[in-house]
Protein backbone atom coordinates (compact mmCIF):
# COMPACT_ATOMS: atom_id res chain seq x y z
CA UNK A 1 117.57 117.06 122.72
CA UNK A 2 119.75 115.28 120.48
CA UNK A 3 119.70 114.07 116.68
CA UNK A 4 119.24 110.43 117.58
CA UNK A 5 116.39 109.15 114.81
CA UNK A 6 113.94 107.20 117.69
CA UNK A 7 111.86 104.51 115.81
CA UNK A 8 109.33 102.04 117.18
CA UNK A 9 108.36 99.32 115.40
CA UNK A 10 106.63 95.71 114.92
CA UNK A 11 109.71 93.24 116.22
CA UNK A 12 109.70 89.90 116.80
CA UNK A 13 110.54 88.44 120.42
CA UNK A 14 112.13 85.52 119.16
CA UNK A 15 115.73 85.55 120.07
CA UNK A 16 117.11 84.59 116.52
CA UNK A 17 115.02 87.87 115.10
CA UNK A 18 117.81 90.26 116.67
CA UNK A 19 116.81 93.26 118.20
CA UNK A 20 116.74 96.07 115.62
CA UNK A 21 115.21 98.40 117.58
CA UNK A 22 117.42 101.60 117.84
CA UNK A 23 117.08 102.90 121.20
CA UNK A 24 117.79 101.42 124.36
CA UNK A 25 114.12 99.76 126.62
CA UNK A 26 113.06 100.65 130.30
CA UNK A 27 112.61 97.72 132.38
CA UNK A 28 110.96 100.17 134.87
CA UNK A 29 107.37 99.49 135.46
CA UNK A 30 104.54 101.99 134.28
CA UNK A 31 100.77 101.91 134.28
CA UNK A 32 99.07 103.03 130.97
CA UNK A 33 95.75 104.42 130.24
CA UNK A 34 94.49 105.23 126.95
CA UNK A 35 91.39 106.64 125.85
CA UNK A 36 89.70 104.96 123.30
CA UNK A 37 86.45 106.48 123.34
CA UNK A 38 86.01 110.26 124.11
CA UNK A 39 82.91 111.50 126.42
CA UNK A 40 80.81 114.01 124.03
CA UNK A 41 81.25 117.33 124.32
CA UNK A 42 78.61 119.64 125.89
CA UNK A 43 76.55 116.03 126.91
CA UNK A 44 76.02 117.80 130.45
CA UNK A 45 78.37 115.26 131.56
CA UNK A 46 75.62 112.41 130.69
CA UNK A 47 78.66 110.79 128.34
CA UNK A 48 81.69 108.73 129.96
CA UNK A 49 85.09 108.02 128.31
CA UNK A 50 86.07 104.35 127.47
CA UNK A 51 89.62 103.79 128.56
CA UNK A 52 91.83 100.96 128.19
CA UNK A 53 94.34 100.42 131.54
CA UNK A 54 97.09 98.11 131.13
CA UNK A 55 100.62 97.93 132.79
CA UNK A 56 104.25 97.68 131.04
CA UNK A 57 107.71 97.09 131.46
CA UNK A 58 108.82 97.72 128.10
CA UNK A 59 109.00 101.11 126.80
CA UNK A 60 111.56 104.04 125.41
CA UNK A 61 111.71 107.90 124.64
CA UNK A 62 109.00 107.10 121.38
CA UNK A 63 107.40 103.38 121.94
CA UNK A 64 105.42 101.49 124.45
CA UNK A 65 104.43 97.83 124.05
CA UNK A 66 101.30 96.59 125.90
CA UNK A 67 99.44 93.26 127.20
CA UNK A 68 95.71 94.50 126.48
CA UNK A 69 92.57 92.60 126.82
CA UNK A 70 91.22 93.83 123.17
CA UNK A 71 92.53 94.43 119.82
CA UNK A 72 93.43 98.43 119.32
CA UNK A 73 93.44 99.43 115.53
CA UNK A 74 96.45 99.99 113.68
CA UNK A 75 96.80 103.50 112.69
CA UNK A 76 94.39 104.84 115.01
CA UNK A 77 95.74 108.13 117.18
CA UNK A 78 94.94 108.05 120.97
CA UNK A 79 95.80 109.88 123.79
CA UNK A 80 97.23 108.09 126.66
CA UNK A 81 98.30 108.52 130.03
CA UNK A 82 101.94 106.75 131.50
CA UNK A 83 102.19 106.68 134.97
CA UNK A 84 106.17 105.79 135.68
CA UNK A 85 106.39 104.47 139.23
CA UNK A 86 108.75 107.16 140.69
CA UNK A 87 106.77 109.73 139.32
CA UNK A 88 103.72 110.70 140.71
CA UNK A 89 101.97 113.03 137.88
CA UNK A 90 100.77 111.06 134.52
CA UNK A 91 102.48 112.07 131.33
CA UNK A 92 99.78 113.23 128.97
CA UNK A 93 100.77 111.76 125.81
CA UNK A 94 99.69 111.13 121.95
CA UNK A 95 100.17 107.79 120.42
CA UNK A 96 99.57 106.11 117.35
CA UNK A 97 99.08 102.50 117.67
CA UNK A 98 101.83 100.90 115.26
CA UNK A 99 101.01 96.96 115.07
CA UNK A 100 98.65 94.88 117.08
CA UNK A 101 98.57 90.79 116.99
CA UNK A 102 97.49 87.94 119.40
CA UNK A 103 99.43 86.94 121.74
CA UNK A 104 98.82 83.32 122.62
CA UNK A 105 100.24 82.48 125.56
CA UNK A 106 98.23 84.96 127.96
CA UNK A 107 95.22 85.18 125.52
CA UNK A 108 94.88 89.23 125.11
CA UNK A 109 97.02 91.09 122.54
CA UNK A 110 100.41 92.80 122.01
CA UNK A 111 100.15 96.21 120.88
CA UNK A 112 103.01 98.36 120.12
CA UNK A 113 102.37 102.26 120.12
CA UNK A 114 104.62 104.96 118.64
CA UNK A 115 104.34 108.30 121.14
CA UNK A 116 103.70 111.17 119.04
CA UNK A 117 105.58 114.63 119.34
CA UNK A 118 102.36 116.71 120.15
CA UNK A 119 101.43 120.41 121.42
CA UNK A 120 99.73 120.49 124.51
CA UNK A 121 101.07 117.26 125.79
CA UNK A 122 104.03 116.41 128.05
CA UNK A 123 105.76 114.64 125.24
CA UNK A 124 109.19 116.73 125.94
CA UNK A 125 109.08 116.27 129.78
CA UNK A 126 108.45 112.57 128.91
CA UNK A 127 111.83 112.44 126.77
CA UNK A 128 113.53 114.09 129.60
CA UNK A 129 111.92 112.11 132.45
CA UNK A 130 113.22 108.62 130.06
CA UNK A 131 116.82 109.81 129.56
CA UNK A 132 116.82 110.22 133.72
CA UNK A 133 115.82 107.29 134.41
CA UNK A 134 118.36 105.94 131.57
CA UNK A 135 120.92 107.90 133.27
CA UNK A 136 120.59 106.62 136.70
CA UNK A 137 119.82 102.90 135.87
């Protein structure tokens, strides 16, 4: 692990914005599920989750941006599920959602979410799995 500071952030995509970002982007594909609604506990299984699946190409060690079809909350904690395409196991992972606006052109939303160093999630094999693919692109 080294002592690089990751941050994730609301950017602009407009190329005279710059890209301040400070790590480097995946362009690899990965399909993302996050639950936005947990089932009840001890509901005899009478109670479903509400998930949110959506696919991205843009995504680090710490931040994912999405194409969703509804507005996520800013500041709200979810866990999530990445799916990188050359992996076949889901990394179980926390993430705070960071900044959510419109987007125009396709009519859904951008969301950007910050992944959360979290026990009893695969947040360190996710780091790991990143700086691979990094490494071989």
């Amino acid at each position: 692990m080294s002592d690089v500071d990751y941050n994730f952030g609301n950017y602009d995509d407009s190329p005279e914005s710059g890209d301040n970002r400070s790590e480097y982007r995946l362009t690899a594909s990965a399909k993302v599920t996050i639950e936005l609604e947990s089932a009840v506990p001890d509901d005899a299984g009478d109670s479903a989750s509400r998930t949110l699946v959506s696919r991205t190409s843009d995504l680090s060690a710490r931040g994912i941006r999405l194409l969703t079809s509804e507005p996520l909350t800013t500041g709200a904690i979810l866990p999530a599920w990445v799916n990188l395409e050359e992996i076949s196991e889901p990394f179980r992972l926390m993430v705070e959602v960071v900044w959510c606006r419109p987007a125009e052109e396709s009519g859904g939303w951008l969301v950007g979410l910050q992944i959360l160093e979290s026990d009893d999630t695969a947040f360190l094999e996710w780091v790991e799995a990143v700086a691979r693919a990094m490494s071989e692109g």
